[in-house]
Protein backbone atom coordinates (compact mmCIF):
# COMPACT_ATOMS: atom_id res chain seq x y z
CA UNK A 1 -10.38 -1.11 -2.41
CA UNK A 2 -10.39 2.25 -3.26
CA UNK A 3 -10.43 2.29 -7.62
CA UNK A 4 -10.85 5.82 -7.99
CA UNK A 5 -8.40 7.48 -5.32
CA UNK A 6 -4.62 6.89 -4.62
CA UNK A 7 -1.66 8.32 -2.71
CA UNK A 8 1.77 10.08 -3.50
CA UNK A 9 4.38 8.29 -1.45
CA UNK A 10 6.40 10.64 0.32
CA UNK A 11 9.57 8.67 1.28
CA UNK A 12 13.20 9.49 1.55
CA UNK A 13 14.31 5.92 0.84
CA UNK A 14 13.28 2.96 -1.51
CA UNK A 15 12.89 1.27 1.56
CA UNK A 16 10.58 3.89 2.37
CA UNK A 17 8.92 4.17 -0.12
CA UNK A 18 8.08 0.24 -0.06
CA UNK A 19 6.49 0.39 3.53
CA UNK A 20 4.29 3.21 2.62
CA UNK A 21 2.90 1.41 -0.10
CA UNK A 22 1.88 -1.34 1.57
CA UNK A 23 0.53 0.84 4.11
CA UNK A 24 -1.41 2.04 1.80
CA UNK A 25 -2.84 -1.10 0.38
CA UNK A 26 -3.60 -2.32 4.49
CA UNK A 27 -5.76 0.37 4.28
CA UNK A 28 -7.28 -0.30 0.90
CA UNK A 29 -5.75 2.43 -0.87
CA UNK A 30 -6.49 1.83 -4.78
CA UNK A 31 -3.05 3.28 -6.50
CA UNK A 32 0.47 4.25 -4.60
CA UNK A 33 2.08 7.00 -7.08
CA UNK A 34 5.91 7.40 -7.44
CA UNK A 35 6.66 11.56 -8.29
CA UNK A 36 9.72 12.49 -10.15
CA UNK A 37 11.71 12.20 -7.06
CA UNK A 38 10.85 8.74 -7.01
CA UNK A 39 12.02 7.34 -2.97
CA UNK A 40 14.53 10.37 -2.47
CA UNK A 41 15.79 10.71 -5.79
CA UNK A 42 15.45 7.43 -6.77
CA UNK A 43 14.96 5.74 -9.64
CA UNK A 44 11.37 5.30 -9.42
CA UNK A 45 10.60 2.39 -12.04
CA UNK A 46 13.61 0.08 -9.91
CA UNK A 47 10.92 1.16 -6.45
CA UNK A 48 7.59 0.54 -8.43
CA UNK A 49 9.52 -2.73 -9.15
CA UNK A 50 10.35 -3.38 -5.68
CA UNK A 51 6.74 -2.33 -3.99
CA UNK A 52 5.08 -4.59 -6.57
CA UNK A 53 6.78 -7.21 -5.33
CA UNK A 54 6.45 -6.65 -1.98
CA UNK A 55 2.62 -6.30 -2.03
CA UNK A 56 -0.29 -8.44 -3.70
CA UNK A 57 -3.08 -6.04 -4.74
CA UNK A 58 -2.31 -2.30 -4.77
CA UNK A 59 -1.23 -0.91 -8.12
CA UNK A 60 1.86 1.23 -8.60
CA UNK A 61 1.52 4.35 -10.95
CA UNK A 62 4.69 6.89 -11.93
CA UNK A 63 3.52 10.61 -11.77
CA UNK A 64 5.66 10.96 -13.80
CA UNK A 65 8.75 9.64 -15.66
CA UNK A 66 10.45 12.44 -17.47
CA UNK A 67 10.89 11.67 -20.94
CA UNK A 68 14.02 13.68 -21.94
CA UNK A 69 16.77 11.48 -19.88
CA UNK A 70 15.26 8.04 -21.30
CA UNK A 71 14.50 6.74 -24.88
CA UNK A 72 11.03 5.45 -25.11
CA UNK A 73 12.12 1.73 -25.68
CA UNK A 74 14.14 2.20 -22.71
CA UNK A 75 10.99 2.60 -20.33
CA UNK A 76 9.54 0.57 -22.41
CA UNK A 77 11.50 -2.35 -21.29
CA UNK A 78 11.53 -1.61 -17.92
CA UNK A 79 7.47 -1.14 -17.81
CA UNK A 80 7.44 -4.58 -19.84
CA UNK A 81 9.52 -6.36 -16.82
CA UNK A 82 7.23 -4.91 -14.19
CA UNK A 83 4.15 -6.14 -16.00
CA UNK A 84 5.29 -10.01 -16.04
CA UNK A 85 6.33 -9.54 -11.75
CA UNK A 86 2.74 -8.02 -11.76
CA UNK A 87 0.28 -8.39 -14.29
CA UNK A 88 -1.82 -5.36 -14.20
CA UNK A 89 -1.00 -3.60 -11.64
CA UNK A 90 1.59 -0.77 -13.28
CA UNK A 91 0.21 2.53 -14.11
CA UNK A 92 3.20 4.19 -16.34
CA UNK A 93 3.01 7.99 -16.70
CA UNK A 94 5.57 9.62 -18.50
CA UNK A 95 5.68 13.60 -19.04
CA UNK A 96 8.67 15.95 -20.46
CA UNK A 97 8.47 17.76 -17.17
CA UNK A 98 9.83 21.44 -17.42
CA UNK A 99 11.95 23.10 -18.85
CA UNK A 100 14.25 24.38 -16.10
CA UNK A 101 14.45 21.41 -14.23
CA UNK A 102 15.25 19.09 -17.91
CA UNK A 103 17.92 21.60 -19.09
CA UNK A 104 19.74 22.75 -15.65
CA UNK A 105 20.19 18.82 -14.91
CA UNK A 106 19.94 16.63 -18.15
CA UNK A 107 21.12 19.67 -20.54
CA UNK A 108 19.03 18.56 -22.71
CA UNK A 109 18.26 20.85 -26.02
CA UNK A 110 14.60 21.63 -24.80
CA UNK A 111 12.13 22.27 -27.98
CA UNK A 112 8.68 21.46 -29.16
CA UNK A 113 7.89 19.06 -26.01
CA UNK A 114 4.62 18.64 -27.39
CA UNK A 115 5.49 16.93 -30.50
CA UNK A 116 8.07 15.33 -27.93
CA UNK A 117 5.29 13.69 -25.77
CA UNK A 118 3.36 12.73 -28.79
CA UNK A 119 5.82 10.74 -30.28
CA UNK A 120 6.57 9.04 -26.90
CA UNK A 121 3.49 7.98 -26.81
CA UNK A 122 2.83 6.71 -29.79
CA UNK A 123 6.23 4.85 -29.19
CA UNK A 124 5.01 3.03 -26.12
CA UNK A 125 1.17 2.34 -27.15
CA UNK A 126 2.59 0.70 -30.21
CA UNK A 127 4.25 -1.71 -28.42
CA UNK A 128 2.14 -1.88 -25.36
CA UNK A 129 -1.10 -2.59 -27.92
CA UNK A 130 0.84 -4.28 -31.09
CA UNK A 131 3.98 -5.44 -30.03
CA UNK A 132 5.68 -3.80 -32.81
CA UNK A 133 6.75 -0.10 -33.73
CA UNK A 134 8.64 1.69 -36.12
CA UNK A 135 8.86 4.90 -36.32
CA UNK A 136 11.14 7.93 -37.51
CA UNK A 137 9.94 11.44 -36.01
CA UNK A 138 11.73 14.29 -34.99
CA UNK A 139 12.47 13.43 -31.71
CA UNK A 140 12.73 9.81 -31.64
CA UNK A 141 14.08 6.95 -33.77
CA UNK A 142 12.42 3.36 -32.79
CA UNK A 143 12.29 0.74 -34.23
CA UNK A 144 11.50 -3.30 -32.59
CA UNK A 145 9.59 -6.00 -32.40
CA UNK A 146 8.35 -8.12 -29.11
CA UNK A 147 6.95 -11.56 -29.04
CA UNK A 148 3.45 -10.52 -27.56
CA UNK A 149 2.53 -7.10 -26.45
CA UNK A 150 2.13 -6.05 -22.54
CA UNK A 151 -0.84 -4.51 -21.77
CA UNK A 152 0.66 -1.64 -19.96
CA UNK A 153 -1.71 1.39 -18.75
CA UNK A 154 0.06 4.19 -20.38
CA UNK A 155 -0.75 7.85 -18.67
CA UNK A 156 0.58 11.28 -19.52
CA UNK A 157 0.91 15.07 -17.52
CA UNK A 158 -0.90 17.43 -19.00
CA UNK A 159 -1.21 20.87 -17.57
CA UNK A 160 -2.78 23.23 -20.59
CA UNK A 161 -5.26 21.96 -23.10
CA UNK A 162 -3.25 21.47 -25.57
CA UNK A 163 -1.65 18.42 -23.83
CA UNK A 164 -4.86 17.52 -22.29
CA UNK A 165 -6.47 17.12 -26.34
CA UNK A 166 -3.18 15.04 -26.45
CA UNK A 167 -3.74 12.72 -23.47
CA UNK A 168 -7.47 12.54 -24.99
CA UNK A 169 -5.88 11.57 -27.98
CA UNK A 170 -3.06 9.05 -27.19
CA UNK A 171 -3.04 7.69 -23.38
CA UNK A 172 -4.98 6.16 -21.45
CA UNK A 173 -5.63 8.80 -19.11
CA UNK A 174 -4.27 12.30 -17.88
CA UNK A 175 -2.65 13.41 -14.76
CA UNK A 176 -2.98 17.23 -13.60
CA UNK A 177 -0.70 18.49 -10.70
CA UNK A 178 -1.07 22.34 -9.01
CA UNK A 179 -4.41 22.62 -11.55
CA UNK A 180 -7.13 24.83 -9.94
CA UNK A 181 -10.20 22.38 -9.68
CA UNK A 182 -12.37 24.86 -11.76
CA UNK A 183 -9.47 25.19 -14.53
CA UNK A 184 -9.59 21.50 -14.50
CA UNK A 185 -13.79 21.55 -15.28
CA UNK A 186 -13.43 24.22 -17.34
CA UNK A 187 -10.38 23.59 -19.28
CA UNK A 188 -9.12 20.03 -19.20
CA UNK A 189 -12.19 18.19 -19.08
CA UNK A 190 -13.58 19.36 -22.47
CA UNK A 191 -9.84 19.41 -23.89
CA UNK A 192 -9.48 15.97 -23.05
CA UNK A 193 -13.13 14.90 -24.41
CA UNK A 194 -12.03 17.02 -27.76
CA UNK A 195 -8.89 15.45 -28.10
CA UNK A 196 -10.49 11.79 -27.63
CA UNK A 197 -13.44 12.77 -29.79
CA UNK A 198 -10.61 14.00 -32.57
CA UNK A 199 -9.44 10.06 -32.41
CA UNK A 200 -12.50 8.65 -32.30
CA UNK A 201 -12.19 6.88 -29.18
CA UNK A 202 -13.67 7.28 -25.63
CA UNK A 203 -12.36 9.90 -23.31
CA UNK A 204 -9.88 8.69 -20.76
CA UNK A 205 -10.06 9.83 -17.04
CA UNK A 206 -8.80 12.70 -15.66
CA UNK A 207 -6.70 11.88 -12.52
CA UNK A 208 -6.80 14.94 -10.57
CA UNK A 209 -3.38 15.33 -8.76
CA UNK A 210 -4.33 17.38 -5.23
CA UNK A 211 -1.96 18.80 -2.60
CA UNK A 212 -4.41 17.43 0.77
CA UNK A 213 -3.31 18.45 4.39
CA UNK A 214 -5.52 16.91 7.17
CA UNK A 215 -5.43 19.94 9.55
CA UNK A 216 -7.85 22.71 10.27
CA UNK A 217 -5.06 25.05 10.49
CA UNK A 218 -5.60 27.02 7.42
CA UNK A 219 -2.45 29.21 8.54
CA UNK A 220 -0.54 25.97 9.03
CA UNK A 221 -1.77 24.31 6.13
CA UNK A 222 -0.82 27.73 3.40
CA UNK A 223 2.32 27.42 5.51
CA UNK A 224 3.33 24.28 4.67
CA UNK A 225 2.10 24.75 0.92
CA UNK A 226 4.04 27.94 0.56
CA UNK A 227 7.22 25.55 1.74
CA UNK A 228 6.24 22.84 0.05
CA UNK A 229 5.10 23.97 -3.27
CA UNK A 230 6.26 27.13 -3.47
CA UNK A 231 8.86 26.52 -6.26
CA UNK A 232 5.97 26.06 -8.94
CA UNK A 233 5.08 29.87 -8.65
CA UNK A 234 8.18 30.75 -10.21
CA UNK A 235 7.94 27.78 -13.19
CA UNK A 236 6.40 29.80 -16.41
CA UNK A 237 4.34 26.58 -17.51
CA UNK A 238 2.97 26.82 -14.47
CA UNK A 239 2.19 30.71 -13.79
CA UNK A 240 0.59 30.94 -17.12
CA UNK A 241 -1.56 28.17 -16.05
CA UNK A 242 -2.67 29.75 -12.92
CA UNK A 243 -2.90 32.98 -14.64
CA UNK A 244 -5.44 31.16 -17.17
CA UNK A 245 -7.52 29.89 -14.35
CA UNK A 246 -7.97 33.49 -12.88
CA UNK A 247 -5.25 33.80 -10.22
CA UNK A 248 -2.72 36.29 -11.48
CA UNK A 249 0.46 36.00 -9.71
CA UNK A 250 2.63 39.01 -8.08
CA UNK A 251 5.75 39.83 -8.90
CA UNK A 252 7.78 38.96 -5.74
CA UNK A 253 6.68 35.06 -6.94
CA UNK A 254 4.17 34.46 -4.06
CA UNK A 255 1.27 32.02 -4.14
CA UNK A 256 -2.15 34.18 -3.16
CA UNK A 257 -3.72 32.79 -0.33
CA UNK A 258 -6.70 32.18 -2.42
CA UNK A 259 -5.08 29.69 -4.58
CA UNK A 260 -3.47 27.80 -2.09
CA UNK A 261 -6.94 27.48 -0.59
CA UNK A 262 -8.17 25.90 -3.94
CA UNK A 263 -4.89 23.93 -4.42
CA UNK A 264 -5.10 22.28 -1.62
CA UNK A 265 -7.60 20.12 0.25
CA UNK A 266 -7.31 20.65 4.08
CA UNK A 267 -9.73 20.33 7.17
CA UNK A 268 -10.57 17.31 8.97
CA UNK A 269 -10.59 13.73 7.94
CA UNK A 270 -14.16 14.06 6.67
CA UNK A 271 -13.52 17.36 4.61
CA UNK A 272 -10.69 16.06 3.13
CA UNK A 273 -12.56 13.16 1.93
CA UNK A 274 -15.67 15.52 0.82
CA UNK A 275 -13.31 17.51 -0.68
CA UNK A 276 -11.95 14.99 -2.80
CA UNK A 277 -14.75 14.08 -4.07
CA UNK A 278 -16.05 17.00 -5.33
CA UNK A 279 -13.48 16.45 -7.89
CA UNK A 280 -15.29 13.09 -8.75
CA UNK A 281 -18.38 14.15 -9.04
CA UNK A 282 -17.27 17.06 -11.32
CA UNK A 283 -15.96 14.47 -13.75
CA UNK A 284 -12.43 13.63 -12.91
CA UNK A 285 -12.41 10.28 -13.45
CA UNK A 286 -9.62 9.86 -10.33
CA UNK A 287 -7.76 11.30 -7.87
CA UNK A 288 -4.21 11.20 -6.71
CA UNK A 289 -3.60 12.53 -3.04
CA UNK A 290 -0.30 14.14 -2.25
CA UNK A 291 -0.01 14.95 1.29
CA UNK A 292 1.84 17.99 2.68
CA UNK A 293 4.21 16.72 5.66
CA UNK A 294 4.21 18.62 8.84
CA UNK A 295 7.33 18.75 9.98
CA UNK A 296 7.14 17.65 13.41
CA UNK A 297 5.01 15.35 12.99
CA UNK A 298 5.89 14.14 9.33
CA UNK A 299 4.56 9.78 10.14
CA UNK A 300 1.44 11.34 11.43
CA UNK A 301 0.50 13.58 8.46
CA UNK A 302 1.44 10.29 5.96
CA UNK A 303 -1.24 8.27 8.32
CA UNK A 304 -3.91 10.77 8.58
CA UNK A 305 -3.61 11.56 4.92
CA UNK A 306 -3.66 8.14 3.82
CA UNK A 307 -6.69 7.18 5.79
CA UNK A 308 -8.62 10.13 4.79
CA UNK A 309 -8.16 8.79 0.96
CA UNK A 310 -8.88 5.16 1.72
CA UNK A 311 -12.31 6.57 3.15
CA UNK A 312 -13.06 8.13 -0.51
């Protein structure tokens, strides 16, 4: 199996989603990821649940639950029932997500999401590590007891370094997404190493979250990123991040080509596998494969995507 490279599931249904994932794990696929959208907007803990189930080996890992719309003992819960079905085998990351997105469909009263994360994390490793938490912060009231802990992996999004020192910090790893690979050598890796260093403890991996695309159409392949993943230039968390990492943005909201060739991993089979692992052997401790879907032919970019990652 695979340990140190996984897949996004792209599915429109739970149903979906499920098949993919043990797709995935025929091929030896380490991780299956849930995104926001979870199995076409669906909750994505309640299709973790169900792909657990349905499979025997392949962990399932949330990239990522948005914090706003649930309280921490809420996911809490939920990540506790999926660790007795499957001991092990759920990866829970959690993130605030943006701002737009949280406000426009949540309404929630978006401020200091730092401190936010922070305090959801030390929410959930409480319990996750002690059983027990109680805590008062600005953001979040919790206070309760379990019998015995659940040794839950507990992962965060991070996407400056500020939330990177945090991941370092608090979780048990860090998951980038639309991150240059140099901004992620240059910037996250050492924030992350500070932020463990800061707590004494050992740095946690750095899951590098990659756009692939196995095609050696490099027209086709910006094409499909531009349509894909295009909504991110015009995120401000986002453009100052690309911004940071030396690839100014122009004001009609337009990815250059030149950052769409380092976003995204694209060329045969074999490159996209190389490519990937350039990422490990810069120091990311993982990484998480999301394949762009040609539209046409949508099955056979899941299948050539996924095989390219089981090869890593």
């Amino acid at each position: 199996m695979s340990e140190r490279a996984g897949v996004s599931i792209q599915a429109f249904t739970a149903t979906e989603f499920v098949q993919q994932v043990q797709q995935a794990e025929d091929l030896g696929i380490g991780t299956a990821w849930t995104t926001i959208g979870g199995a076409g907007g669906g909750d994505p803990l309640t299709i973790a649940a169900a792909a657990l189930t349905a499979t025997s080996t392949i962990r399932v890992g949330t990239a990522i639950i948005p914090t706003w719309p649930r309280h921490p003992l809420a996911i809490a819960s939920q990540a506790q029932a999926l660790h007795q079905l499957a001991p092990g085998r759920l990866r829970l990351g959690i993130g605030p997500s943006h701002e737009p997105t949280m406000t426009a469909n949540y309404g929630v009263q978006w401020r200091t999401p730092l401190t936010h994360l922070r305090e959801y994390l030390a929410v959930l490793s409480a319990l996750f590590e002690e059983g027990a938490v109680d805590l008062d912060g600005s953001h979040v009231t919790a206070h309760l007891r379990w019998r015995e802990p659940a040794d839950v992996e507990l992962l965060a999004s991070a996407l400056r370094p500020r939330s990177f020192a945090l991941c370092g910090e608090l979780a048990d790893g860090a998951i980038s997404w639309m991150c240059p690979r140099q901004y992620l050598i240059e910037e996250a890796l050492p924030a992350l190493t500070e932020g463990a260093a800061t707590a004494g403890r050992a740095t946690p991996p750095l899951i590098a979250h990659v756009p692939i695309a196995v095609s050696t159409d490099r027209e086709l392949v910006r094409d499909l990123a531009r349509q894909q993943l295009g909504r991110y230039a015009t995120v401000p968390f986002y453009r100052a991040m690309f911004e940071a990492a030396g690839f100014p943005m122009d004001a009609d909201d337009d990815f250059p080509d030149a950052l769409l060739d380092d976003l995204v991993v694209s060329g045969t089979a074999a490159e996209v596998m190389a490519g990937l692992r350039t990422y490990l052997d810069a120091g990311c401790g993982e990484v998480l494969a999301a394949p762009l879907l040609e539209r046409d032919d949508r099955d056979g970019s899941i299948t050539r995507a996924f095989e390219a990652v089981a090869a890593v």
